[in-house]
Protein backbone atom coordinates (compact mmCIF):
# COMPACT_ATOMS: atom_id res chain seq x y z
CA UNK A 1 137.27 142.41 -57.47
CA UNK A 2 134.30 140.49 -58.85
CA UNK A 3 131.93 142.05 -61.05
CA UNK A 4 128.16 142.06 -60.16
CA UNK A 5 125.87 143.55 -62.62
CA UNK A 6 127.90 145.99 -63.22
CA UNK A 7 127.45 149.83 -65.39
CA UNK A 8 127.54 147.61 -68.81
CA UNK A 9 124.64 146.00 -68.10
CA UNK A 10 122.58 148.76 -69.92
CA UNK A 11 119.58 147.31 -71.36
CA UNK A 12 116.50 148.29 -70.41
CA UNK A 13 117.31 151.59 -69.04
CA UNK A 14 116.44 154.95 -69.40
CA UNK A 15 117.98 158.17 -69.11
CA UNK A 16 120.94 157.46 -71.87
CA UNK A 17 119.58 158.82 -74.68
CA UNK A 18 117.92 157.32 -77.81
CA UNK A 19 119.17 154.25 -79.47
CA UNK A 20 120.29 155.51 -82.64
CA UNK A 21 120.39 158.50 -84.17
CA UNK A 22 121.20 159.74 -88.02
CA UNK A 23 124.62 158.16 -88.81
CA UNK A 24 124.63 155.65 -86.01
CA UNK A 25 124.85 152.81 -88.32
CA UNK A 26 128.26 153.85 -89.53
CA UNK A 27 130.96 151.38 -88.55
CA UNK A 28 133.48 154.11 -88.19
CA UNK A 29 133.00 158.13 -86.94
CA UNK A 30 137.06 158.41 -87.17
CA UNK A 31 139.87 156.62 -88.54
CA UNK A 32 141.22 155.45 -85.00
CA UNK A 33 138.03 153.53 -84.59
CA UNK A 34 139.59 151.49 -87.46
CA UNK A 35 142.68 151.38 -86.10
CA UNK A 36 141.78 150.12 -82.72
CA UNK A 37 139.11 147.28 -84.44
CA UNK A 38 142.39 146.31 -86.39
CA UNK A 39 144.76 146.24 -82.96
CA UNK A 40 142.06 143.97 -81.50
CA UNK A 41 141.78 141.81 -83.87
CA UNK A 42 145.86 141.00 -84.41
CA UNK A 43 146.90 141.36 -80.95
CA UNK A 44 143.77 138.60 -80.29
CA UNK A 45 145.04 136.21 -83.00
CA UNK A 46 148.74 136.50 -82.60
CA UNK A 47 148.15 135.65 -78.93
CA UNK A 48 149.79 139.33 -77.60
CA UNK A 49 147.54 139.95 -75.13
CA UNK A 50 145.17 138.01 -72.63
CA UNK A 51 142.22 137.72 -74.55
CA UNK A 52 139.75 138.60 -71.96
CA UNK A 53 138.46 142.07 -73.86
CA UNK A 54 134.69 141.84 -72.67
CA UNK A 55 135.19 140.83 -68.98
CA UNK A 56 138.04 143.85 -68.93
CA UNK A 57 135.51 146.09 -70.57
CA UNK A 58 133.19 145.32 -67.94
CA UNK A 59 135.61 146.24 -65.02
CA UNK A 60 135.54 149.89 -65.96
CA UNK A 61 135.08 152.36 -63.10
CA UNK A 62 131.62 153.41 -63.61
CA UNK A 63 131.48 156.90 -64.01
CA UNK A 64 134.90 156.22 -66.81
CA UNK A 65 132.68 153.60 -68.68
CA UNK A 66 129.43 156.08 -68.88
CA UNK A 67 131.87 158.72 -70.50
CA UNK A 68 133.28 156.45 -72.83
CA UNK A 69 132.35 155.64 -76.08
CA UNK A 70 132.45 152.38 -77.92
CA UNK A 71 135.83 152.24 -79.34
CA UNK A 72 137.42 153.87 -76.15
CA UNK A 73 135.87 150.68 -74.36
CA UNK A 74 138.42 148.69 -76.57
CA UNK A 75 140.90 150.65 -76.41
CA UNK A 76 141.13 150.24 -72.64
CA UNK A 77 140.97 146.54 -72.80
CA UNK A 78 143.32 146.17 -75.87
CA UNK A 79 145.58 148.23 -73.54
CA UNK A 80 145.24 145.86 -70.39
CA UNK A 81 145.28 142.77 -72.05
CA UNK A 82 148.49 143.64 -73.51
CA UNK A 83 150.00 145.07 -70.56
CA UNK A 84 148.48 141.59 -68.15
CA UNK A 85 149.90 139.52 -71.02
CA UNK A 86 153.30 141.60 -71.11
CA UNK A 87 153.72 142.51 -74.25
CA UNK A 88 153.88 146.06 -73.25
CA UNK A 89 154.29 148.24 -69.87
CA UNK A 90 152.01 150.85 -68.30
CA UNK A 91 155.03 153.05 -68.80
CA UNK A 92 155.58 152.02 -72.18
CA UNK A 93 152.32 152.83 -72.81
CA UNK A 94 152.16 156.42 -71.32
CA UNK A 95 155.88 157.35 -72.89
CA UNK A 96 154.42 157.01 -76.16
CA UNK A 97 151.04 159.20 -75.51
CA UNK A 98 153.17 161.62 -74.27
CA UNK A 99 155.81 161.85 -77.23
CA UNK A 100 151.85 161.47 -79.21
CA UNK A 101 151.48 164.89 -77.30
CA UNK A 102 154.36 166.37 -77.74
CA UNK A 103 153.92 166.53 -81.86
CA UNK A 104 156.20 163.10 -82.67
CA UNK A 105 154.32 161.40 -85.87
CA UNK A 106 152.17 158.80 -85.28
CA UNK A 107 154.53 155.24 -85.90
CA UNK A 108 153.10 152.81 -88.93
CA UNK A 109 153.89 149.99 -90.07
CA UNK A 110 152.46 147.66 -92.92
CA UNK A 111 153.14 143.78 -92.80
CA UNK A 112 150.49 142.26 -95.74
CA UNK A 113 151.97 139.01 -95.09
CA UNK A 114 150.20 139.75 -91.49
CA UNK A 115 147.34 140.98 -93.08
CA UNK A 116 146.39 137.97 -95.34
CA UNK A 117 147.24 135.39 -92.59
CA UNK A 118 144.60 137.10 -90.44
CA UNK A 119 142.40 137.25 -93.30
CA UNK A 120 142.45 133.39 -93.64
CA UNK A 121 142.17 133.04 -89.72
CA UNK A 122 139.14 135.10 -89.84
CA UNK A 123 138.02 133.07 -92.57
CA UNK A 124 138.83 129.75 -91.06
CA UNK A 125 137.36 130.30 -86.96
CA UNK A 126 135.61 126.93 -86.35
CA UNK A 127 132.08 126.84 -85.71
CA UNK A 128 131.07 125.53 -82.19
CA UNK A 129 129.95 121.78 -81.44
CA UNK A 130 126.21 120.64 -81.43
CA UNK A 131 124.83 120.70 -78.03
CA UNK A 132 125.51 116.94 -76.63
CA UNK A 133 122.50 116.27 -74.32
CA UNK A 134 119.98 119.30 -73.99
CA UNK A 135 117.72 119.48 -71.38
CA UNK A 136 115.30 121.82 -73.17
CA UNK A 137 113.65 121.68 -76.82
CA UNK A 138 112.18 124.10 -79.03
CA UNK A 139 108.85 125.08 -77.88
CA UNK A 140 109.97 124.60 -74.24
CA UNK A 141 108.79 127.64 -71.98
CA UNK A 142 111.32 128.65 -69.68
CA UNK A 143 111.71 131.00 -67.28
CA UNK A 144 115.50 132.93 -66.61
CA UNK A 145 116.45 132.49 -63.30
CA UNK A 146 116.68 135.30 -60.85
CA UNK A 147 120.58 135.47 -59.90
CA UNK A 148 123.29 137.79 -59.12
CA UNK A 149 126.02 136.15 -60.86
CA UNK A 150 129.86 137.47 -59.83
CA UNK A 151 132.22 138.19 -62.46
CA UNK A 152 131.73 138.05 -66.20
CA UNK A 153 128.04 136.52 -67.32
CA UNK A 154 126.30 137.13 -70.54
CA UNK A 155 122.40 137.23 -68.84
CA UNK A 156 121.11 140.98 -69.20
CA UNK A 157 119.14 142.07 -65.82
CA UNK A 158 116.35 142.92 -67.58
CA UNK A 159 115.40 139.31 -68.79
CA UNK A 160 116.04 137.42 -65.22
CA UNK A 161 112.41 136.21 -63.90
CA UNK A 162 111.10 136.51 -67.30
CA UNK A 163 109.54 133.54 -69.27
CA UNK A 164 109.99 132.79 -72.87
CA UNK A 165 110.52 130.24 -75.53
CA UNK A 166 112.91 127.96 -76.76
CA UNK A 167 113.42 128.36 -80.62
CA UNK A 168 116.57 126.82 -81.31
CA UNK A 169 119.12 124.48 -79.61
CA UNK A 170 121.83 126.73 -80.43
CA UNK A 171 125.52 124.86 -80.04
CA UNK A 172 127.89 123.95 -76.60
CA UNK A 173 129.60 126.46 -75.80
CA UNK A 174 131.55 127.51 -72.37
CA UNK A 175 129.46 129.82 -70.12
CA UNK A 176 131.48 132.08 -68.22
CA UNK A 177 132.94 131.03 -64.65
CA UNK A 178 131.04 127.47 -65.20
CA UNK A 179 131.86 124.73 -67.80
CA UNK A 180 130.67 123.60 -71.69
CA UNK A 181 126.38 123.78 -72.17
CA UNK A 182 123.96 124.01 -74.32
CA UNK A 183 123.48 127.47 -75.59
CA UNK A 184 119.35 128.19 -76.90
CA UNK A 185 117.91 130.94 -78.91
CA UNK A 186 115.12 132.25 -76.25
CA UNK A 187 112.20 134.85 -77.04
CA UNK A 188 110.55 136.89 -75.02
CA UNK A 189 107.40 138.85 -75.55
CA UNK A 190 108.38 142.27 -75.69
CA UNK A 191 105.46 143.25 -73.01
CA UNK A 192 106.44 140.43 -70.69
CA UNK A 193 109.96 142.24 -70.55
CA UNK A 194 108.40 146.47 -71.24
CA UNK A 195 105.39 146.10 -69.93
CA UNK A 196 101.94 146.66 -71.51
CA UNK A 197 102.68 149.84 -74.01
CA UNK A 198 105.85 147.95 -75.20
CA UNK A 199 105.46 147.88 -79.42
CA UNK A 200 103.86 144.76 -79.84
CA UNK A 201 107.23 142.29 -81.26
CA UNK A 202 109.80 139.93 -79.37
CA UNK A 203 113.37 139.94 -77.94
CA UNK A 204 115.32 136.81 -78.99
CA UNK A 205 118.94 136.33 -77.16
CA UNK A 206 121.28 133.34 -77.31
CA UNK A 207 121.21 132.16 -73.06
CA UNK A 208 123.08 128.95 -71.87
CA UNK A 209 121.23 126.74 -69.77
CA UNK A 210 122.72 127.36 -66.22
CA UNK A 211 120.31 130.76 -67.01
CA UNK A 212 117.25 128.76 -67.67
CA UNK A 213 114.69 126.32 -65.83
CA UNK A 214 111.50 125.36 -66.57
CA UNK A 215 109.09 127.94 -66.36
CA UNK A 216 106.00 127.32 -64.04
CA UNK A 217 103.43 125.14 -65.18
């Protein structure tokens, strides 16, 4: 079923609590955080599961994704990427949380052969292309469109109708359920997007140009 706007698309709302808090800058509040970043990352690489981890993410039922935290986020789309790309089976999958349960030891394994050729992979990820024929520059004004894209899209609610300003031609890249684009760095006056009591400042986000026209003379 396609996605539109779905629970993800947090920003801008209220009622969830503050931003941070003390400690919220910690990459890790438990080992299995680590673990799970570190199951991502290999099963991505060594091609074990679809790699689709955002778009899964986002196909959470909504009151499961509100209750979740980060890491459990990945840990259902590690989960279903591996089970759509069948490495593993549901069953598989709920055996071993039950023998979990049941007091068995956790399995481990260590492979620093693995390790190091991830390392490099990380190491080596190419950058993306220059874009080839942009239709906006830096200084442009444009204005996001207003849209209700289905499925997977990386334009937060909260910026669609608004008007900012190009500041960098980013790269091409390949916006989600179209084709390769330019990509631009795009700021926004924080009061055009808050409203008037908004701390004075800007919001700069990376938006492809399918997102953008030319704002309004």
């Amino acid at each position: 079923m396609p996605v539109v706007d779905g629970v993800h698309d947090m920003g801008g709302m209220q009622g969830f609590g503050p931003v941070t808090w003390p400690g919220a800058d910690a990459p890790f509040h438990d080992d299995w955080e680590a673990r799970i970043l570190a199951m991502t990352v290999i099963t991505g690489f060594e091609r074990l599961r679809r790699n689709n981890g955002r778009a899964d993410r986002e196909e959470m039922a909504p009151a499961e994704y509100l209750a979740a935290g980060y890491f459990d986020r990945w840990v259902y789309s590690t989960e279903r990427g591996l089970v759509e790309n069948g490495t593993v089976t549901t069953a598989e999958v709920d055996a071993m949380v039950e023998r979990l349960r049941a007091g068995e030891e956790m399995p481990r394994s260590s492979d620093p052969q693995q390790v190091a050729k991830i390392l490099h992979d990380l190491a080596d990820v190419p950058t993306l292309p220059p874009a080839a024929e942009p239709r906006f520059a830096v200084g442009d004004r444009v204005q996001v469109r207003r849209m209700r894209p289905e499925g997977h899209n990386r334009c937060p609610r909260y910026v669609r109708g608004i008007v900012g300003t190009v500041e960098r031609v980013q790269c091409e890249d390949t916006r989600p359920g179209a084709g390769p684009e330019p990509v631009y760095l795009v700021a926004f006056d924080s009061a055009d997007l808050w409203g008037p009591d908004a701390d004075p400042g800007s919001v700069a986000m990376d938006l492809w140009e399918g997102y953008l026209e030319r704002a309004p003379a």
